[in-house]
Protein backbone atom coordinates (compact mmCIF):
# COMPACT_ATOMS: atom_id res chain seq x y z
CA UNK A 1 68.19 12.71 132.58
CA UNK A 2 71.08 15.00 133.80
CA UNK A 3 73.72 16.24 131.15
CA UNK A 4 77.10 17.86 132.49
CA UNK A 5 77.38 20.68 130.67
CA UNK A 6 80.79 24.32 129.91
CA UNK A 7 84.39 23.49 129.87
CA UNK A 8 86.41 20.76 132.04
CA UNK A 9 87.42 21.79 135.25
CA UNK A 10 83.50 23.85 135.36
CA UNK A 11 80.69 21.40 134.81
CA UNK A 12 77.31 22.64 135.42
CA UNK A 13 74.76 19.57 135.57
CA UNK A 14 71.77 20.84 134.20
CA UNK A 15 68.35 19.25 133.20
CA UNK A 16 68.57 17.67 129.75
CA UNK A 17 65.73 19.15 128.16
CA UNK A 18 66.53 19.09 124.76
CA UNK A 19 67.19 22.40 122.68
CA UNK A 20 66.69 20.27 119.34
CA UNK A 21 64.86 17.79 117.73
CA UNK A 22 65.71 14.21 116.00
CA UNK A 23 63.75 16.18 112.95
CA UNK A 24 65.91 19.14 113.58
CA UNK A 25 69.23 16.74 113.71
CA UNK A 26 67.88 14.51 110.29
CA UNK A 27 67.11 17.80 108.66
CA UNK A 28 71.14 18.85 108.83
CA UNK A 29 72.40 15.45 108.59
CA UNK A 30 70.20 15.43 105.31
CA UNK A 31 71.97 18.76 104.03
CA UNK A 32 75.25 18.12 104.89
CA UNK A 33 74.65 14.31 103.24
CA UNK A 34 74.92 12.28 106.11
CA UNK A 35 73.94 9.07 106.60
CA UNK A 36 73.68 8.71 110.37
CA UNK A 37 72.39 5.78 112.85
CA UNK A 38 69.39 5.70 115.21
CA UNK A 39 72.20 6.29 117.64
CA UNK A 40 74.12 8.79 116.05
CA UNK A 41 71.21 10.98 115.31
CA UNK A 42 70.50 10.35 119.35
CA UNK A 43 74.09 10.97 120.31
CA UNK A 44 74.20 13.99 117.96
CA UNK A 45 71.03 15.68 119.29
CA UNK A 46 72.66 15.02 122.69
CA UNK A 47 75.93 16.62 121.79
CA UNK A 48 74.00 19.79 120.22
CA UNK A 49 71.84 20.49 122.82
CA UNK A 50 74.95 20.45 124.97
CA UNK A 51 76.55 23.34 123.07
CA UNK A 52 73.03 25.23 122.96
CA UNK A 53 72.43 24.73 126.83
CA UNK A 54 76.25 26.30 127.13
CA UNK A 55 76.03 29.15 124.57
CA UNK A 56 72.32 29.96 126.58
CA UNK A 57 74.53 29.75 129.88
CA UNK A 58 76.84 32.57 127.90
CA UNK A 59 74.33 34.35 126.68
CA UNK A 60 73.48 35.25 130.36
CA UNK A 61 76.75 36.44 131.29
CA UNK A 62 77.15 40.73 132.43
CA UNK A 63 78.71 41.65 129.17
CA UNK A 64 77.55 45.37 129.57
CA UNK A 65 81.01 46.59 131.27
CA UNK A 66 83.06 44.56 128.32
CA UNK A 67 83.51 47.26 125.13
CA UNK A 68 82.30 45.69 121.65
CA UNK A 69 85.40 44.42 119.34
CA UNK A 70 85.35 44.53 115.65
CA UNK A 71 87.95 42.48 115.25
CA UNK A 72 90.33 40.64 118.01
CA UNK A 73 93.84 40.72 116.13
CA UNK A 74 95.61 43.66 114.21
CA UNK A 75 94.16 45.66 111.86
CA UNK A 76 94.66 44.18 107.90
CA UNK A 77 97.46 45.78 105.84
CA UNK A 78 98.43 49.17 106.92
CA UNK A 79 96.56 52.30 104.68
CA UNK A 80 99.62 53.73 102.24
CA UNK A 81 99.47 56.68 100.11
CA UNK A 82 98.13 55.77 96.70
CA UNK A 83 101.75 57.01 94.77
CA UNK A 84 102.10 55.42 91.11
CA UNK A 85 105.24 53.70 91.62
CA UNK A 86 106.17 52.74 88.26
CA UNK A 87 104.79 54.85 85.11
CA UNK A 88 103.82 53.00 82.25
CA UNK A 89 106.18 53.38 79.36
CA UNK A 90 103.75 53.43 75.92
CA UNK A 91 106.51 52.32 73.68
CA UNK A 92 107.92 49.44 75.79
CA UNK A 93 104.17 48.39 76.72
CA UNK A 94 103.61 48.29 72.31
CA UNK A 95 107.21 47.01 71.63
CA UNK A 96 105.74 42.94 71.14
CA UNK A 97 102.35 44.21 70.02
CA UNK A 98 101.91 42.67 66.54
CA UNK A 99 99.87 45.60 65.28
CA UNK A 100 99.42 48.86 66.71
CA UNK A 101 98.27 52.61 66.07
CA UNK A 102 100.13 55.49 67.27
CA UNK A 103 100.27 54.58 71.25
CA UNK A 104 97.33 51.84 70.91
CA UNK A 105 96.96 48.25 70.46
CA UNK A 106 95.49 47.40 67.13
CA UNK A 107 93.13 44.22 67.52
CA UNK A 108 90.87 42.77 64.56
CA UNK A 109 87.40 44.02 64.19
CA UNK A 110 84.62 41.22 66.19
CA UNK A 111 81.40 42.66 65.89
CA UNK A 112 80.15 43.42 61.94
């Protein structure tokens, strides 16, 4: 059998031997709880050998002139100086406290 295989405009035909099994497709149906058809499982391994036989096809491409990427977009947030912005205050952070001592909070005892 002869499967068409990379993106539209670029179809390679290629023999159709298959990359996966049926077991192979039941055994991921199973964990992602699937229930799938004699012809899905069929139409399934057909689809995923597709995308196999392509990534193979990339997997022979000349990257060695093409410099690795960490990431494709920007950078995260941009590094700042670690400044404390706003000091903590002791006796407005202990003005609601219901019991306190000196500049601590006062908390019942839990362990005897």
């Amino acid at each position: 059998m002869i499967n068409s295989i990379g993106p539209p405009g670029m179809r390679l035909s290629v023999m159709a031997d298959s990359k996966i099994s049926v077991e192979q497709v039941r055994h991921v149906a199973r964990l992602a709880r699937l229930e799938l058809s004699a012809a899905d499982e069929a139409a399934l391994q057909a689809n995923l050998s597709e995308i196999l036989q392509y990534i193979d096809q990339l997997n022979r491409l000349d990257t060695s002139a093409v410099a690795p990427t960490a990431q494709v977009g920007e950078a995260g947030a941009p590094m700042r100086e670690d400044v404390v912005a706003n000091r903590p205050d002791p006796e407005a952070m202990l003005a609601n406290a219901p019991a306190r001592a000196g500049h601590l909070f006062k908390v019942p005892r839990i362990i005897e």
